[in-house]
Every structure is written in C-alpha cells, then in structure tokens.
C-alpha atoms as a PDB file:
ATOM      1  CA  UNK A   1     -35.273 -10.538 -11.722  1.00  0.00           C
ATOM      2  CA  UNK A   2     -33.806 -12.745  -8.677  1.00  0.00           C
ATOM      3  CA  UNK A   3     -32.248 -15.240 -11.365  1.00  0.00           C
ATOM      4  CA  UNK A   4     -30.360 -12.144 -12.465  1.00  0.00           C
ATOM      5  CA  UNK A   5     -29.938 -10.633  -8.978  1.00  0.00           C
ATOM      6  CA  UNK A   6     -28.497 -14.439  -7.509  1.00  0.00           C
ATOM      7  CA  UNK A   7     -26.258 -14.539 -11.321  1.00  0.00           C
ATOM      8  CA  UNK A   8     -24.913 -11.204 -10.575  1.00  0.00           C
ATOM      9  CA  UNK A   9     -24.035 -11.855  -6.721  1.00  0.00           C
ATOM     10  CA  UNK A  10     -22.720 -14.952  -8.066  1.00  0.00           C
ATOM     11  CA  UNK A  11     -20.172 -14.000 -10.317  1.00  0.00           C
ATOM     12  CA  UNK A  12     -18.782 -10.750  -7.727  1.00  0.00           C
ATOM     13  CA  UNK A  13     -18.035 -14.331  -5.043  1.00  0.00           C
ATOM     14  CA  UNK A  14     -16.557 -15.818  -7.547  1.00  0.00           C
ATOM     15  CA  UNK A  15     -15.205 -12.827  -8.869  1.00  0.00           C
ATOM     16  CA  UNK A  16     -13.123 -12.368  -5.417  1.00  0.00           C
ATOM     17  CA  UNK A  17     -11.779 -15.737  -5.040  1.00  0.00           C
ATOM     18  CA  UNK A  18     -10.157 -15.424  -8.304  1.00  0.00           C
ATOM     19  CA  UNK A  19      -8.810 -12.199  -8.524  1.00  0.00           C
ATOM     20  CA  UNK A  20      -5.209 -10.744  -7.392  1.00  0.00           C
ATOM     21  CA  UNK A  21      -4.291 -12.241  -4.192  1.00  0.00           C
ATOM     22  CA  UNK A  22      -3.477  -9.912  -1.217  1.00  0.00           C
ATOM     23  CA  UNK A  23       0.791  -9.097  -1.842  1.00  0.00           C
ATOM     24  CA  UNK A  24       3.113 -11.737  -0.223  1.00  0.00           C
ATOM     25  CA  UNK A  25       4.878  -9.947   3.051  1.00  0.00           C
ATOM     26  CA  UNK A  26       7.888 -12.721   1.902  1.00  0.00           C
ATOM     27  CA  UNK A  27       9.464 -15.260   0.686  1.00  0.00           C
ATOM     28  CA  UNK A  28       8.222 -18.751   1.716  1.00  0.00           C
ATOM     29  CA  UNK A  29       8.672 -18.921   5.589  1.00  0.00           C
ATOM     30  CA  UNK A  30      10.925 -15.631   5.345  1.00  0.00           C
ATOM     31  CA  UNK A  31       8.353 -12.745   6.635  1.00  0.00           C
ATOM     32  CA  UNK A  32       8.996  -9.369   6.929  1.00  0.00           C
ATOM     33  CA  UNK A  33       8.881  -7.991  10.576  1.00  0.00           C
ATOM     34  CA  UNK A  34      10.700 -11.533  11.963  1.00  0.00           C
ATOM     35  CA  UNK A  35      13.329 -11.572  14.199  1.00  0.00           C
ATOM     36  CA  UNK A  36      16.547 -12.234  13.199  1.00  0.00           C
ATOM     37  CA  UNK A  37      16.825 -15.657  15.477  1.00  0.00           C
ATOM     38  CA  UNK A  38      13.687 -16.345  13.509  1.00  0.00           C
ATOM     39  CA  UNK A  39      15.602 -15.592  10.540  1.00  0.00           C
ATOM     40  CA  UNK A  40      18.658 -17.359  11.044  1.00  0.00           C
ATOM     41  CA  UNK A  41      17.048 -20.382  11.985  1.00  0.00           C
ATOM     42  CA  UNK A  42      15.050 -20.508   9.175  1.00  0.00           C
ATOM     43  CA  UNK A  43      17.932 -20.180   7.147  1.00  0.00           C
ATOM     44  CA  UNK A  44      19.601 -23.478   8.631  1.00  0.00           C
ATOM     45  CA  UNK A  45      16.300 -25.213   7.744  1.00  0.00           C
ATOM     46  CA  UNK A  46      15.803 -23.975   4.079  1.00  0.00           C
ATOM     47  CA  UNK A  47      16.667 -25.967   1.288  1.00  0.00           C
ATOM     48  CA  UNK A  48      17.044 -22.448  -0.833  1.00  0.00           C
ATOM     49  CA  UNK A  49      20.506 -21.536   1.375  1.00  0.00           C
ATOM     50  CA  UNK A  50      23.521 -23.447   1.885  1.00  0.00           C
ATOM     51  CA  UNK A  51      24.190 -21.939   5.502  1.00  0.00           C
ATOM     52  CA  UNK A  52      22.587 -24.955   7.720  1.00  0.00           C
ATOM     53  CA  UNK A  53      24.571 -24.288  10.633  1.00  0.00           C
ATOM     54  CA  UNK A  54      25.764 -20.626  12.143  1.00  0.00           C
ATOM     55  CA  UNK A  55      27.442 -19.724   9.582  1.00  0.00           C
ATOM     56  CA  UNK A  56      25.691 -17.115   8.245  1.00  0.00           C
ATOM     57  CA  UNK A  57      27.641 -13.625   7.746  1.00  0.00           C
ATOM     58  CA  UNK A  58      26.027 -11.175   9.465  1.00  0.00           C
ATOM     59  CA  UNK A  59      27.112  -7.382   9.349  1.00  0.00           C
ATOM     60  CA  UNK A  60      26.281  -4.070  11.488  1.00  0.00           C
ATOM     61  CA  UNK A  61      26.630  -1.056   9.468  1.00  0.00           C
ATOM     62  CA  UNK A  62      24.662   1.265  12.033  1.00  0.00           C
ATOM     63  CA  UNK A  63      23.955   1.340  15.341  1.00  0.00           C
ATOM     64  CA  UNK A  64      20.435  -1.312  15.330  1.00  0.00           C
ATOM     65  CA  UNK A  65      20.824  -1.987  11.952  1.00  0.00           C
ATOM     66  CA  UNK A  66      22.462  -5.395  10.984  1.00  0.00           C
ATOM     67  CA  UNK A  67      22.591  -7.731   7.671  1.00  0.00           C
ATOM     68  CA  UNK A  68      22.551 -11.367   7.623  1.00  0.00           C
ATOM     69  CA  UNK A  69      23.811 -12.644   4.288  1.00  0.00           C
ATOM     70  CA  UNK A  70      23.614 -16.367   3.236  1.00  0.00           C
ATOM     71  CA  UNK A  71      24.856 -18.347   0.055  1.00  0.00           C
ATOM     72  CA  UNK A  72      21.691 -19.450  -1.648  1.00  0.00           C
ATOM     73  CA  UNK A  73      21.509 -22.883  -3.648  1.00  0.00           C
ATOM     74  CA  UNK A  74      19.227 -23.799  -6.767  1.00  0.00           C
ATOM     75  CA  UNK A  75      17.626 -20.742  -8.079  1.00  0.00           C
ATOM     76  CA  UNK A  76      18.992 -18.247  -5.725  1.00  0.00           C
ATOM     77  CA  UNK A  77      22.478 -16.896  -6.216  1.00  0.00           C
ATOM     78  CA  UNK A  78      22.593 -15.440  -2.337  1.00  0.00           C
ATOM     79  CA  UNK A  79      20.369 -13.326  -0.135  1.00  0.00           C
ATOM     80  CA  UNK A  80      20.423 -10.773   2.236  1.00  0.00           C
ATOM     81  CA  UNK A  81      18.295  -9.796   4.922  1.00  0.00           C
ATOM     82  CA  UNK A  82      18.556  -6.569   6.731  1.00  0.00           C
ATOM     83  CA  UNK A  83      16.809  -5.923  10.173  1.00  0.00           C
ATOM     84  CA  UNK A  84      16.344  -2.394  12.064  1.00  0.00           C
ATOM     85  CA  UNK A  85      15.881  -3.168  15.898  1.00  0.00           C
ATOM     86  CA  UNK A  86      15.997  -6.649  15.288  1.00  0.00           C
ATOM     87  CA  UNK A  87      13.016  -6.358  13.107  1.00  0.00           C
ATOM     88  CA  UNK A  88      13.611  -7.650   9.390  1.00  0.00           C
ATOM     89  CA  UNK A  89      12.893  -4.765   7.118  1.00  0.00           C
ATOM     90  CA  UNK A  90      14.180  -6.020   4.039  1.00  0.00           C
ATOM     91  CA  UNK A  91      14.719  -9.630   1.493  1.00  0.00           C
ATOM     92  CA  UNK A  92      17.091  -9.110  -0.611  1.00  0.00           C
ATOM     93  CA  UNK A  93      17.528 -11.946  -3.062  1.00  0.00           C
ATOM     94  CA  UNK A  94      19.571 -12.125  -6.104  1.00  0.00           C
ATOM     95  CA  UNK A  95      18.357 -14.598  -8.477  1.00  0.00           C
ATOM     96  CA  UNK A  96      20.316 -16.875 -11.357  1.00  0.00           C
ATOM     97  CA  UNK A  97      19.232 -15.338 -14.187  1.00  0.00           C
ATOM     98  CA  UNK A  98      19.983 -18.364 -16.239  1.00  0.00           C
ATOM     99  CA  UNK A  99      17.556 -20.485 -14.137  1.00  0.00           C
ATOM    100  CA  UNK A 100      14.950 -17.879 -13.827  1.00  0.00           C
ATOM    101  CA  UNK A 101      14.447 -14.735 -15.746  1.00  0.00           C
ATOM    102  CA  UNK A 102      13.107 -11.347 -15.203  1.00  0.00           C
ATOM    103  CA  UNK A 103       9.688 -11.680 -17.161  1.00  0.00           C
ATOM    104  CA  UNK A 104       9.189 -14.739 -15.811  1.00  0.00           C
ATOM    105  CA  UNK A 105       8.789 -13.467 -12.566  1.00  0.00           C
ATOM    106  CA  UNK A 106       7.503 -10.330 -13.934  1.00  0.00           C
ATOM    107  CA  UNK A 107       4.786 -12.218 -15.648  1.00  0.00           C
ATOM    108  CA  UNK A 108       3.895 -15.138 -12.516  1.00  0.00           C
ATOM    109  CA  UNK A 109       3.644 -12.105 -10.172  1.00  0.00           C
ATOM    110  CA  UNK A 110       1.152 -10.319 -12.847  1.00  0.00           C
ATOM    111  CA  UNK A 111      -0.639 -13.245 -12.766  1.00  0.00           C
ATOM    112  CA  UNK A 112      -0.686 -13.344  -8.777  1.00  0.00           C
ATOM    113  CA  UNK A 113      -0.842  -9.868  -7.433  1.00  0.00           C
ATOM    114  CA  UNK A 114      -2.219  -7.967 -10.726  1.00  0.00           C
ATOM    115  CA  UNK A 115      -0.624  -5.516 -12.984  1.00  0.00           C
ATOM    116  CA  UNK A 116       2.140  -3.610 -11.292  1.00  0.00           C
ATOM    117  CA  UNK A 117       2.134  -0.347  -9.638  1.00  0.00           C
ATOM    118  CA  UNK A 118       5.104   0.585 -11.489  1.00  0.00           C
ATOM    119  CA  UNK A 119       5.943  -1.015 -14.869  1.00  0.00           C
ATOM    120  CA  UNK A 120       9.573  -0.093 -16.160  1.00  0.00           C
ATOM    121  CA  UNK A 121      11.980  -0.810 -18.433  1.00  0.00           C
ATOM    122  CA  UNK A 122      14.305  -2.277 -15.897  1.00  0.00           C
ATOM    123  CA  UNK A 123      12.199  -2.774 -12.739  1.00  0.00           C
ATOM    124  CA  UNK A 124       8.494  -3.126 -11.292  1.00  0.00           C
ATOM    125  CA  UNK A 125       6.784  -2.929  -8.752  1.00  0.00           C
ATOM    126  CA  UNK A 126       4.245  -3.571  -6.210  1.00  0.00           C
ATOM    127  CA  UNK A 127       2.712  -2.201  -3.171  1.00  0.00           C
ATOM    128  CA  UNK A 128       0.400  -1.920  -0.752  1.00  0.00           C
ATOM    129  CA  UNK A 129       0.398   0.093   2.717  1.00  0.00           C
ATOM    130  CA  UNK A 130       2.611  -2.795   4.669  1.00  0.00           C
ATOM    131  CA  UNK A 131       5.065  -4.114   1.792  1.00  0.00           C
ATOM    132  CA  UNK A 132       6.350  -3.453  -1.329  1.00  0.00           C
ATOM    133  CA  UNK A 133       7.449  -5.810  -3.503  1.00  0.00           C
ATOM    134  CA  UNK A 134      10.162  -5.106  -6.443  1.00  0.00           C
ATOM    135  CA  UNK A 135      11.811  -6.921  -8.792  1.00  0.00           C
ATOM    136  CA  UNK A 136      14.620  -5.844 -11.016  1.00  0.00           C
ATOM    137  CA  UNK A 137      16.999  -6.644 -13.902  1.00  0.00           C
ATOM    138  CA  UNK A 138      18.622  -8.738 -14.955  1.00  0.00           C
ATOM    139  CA  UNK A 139      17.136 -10.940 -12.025  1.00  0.00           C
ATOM    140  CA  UNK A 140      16.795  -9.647  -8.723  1.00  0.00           C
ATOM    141  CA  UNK A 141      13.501  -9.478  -5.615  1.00  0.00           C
ATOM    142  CA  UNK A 142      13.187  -7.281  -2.845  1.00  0.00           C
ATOM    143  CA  UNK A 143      10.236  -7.237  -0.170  1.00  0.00           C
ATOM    144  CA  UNK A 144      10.376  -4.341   1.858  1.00  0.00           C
ATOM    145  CA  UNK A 145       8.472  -4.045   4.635  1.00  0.00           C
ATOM    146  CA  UNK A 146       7.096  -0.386   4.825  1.00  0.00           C
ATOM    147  CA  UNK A 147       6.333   0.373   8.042  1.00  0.00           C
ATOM    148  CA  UNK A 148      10.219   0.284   9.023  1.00  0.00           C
ATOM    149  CA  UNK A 149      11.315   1.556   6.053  1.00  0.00           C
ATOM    150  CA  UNK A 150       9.233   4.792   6.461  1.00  0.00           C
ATOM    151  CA  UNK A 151      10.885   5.639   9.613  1.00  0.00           C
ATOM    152  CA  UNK A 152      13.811   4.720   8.717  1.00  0.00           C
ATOM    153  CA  UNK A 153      14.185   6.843   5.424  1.00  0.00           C
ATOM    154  CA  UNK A 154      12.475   9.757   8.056  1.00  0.00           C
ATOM    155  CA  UNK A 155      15.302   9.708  10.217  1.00  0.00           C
ATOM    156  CA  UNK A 156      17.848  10.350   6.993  1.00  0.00           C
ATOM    157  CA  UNK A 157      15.933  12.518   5.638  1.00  0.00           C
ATOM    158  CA  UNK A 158      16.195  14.591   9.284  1.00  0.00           C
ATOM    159  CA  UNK A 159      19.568  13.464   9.422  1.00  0.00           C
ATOM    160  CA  UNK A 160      20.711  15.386   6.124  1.00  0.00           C
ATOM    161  CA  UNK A 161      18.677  18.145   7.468  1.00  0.00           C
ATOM    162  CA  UNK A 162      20.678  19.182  10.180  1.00  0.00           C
ATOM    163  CA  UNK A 163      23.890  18.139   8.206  1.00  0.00           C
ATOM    164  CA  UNK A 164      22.339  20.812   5.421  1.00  0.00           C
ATOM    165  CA  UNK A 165      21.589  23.820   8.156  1.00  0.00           C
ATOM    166  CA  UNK A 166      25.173  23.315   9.682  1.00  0.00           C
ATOM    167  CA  UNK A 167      26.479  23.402   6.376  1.00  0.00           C
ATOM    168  CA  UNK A 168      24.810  26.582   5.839  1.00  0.00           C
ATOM    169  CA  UNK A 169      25.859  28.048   8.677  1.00  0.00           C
ATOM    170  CA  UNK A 170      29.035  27.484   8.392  1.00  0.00           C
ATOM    171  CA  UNK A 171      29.296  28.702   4.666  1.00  0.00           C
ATOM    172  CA  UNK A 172      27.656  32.189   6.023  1.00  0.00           C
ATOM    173  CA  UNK A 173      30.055  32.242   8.358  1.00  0.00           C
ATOM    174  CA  UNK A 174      32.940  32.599   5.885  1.00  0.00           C
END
C-alpha cells in the first residue's frame, strides 16, 4: 500500500516537471510590460535586429501609444513593438517563412506550452490570464500582454459607444 502510495506521488512530481511549461510573457529578453528604454536598448544589444544604435523607427499613432519598429536579421524579417503609457503591450514579429515555417513553430510551441487554446486553419493560439500568445500564417508571432490590452480594447469599445449614440441622435434628428 505505501509502495503504491510513494509510486503514485512519484509519478504526479515527476508528472509536473515535465508537463507544459507556464506561457512565455516574450521573446528572449523582450518581456511584455518593459519600458520602451528597456526595449530599445535591448534592441541595440540583440543579435536578432540590425538596429544597434538609435536607429530604431519609432511611431505615435495615439496620444500614449507609440511603435518601435526594427529590421530583424537571421530568422526574423522585422519586428514591432507597441507600448501604451510606455508600457510594451505587444511583440510583433514577422518571421522568414523560408527559414522557419508555421508548423514548425506550431508544433515546438505544442510541445512547450500544450495543445492550443485555439487551433485554426490559419492561426493558433495560446493564453493564459496575463498573455496570449498567437501565431499565424504564413509565418508570423504575437505576444500580447493582456492586462493592457483589456483596457485598451475597453476604451474603443466606449469610444464607438458614444460615436454610436451621437450618431443616433443625430439621425433622429433629421
């Protein structure tokens, strides 16, 4: 009965260590919720981007939201990373698909985090409450970092809300 109680307790430890591992909130060093001086320097010291100096484009489409894009090298094409209040939010990388494919990377991430939450033709993905992880065809990974995403995609969604009663009232008003 214990040799069968120890076996059993056994197997659950080992069980756990070899099992999916918790999702990845990034890419290497690249973590979602960095800064974006933590980002750009980090982009001067990766070997995956050619931008080693400042010269990194970076672009503000909203008020506290921004974009830094950089040329990647080797088996990324380029990437983007978009921050909300200086927080990064977002990897965007596109991947050469002639270097790496899509089940590739569909497969190695089965292997690490477990069977998708979403399995389609074109796309999967993963997720957890803090990130969610996507990749896409023909050869493309996003990490998206929830929290800010959440309130971001609130604020639209208010956003067309008022844009939809004002509408409205001025179509009754006709």
């Amino acid at each position: 009965m214990r040799k069968n109680l120890f076996l059993i307790l056994f197997l659950l430890v080992i069980a756990g260590f070899i099992g999916p591992k918790e999702l990845s909130l990034g890419f290497k060093d690249f973590k979602l919720n960095q800064t974006q001086s933590e980002v750009k320097e980090l982009i001067k010291k990766s070997f995956d981007f050619a931008n080693r100096r400042d010269e990194a484009i970076s672009i503000r489409l909203e008020p506290d939201t921004d974009i830094i894009t950089a040329e990647g090298l080797g088996f990324i094409k380029i990437g983007y990373f978009h921050f909300n209040k200086d927080k990064l939010f977002q990897i965007f990388l596109k991947l050469d698909e002639k270097r790496l494919g899509y089940y590739l990377i569909l497969k190695r991430f089965t292997e690490k985090f477990g069977n998708p939450t979403s399995l389609e033709p074109k796309s999967a993905f993963w997720e957890n409450e803090e990130v969610k992880i996507i990749i896409e065809k023909p050869c493309s990974l996003k990490y998206i970092y929830k929290p800010i995403w959440n309130e971001i995609t609130a604020a639209d969604q208010t956003t067309d809300s008022v844009f939809f009663n004002i509408r409205e009232k001025f179509i009754d008003d006709l």
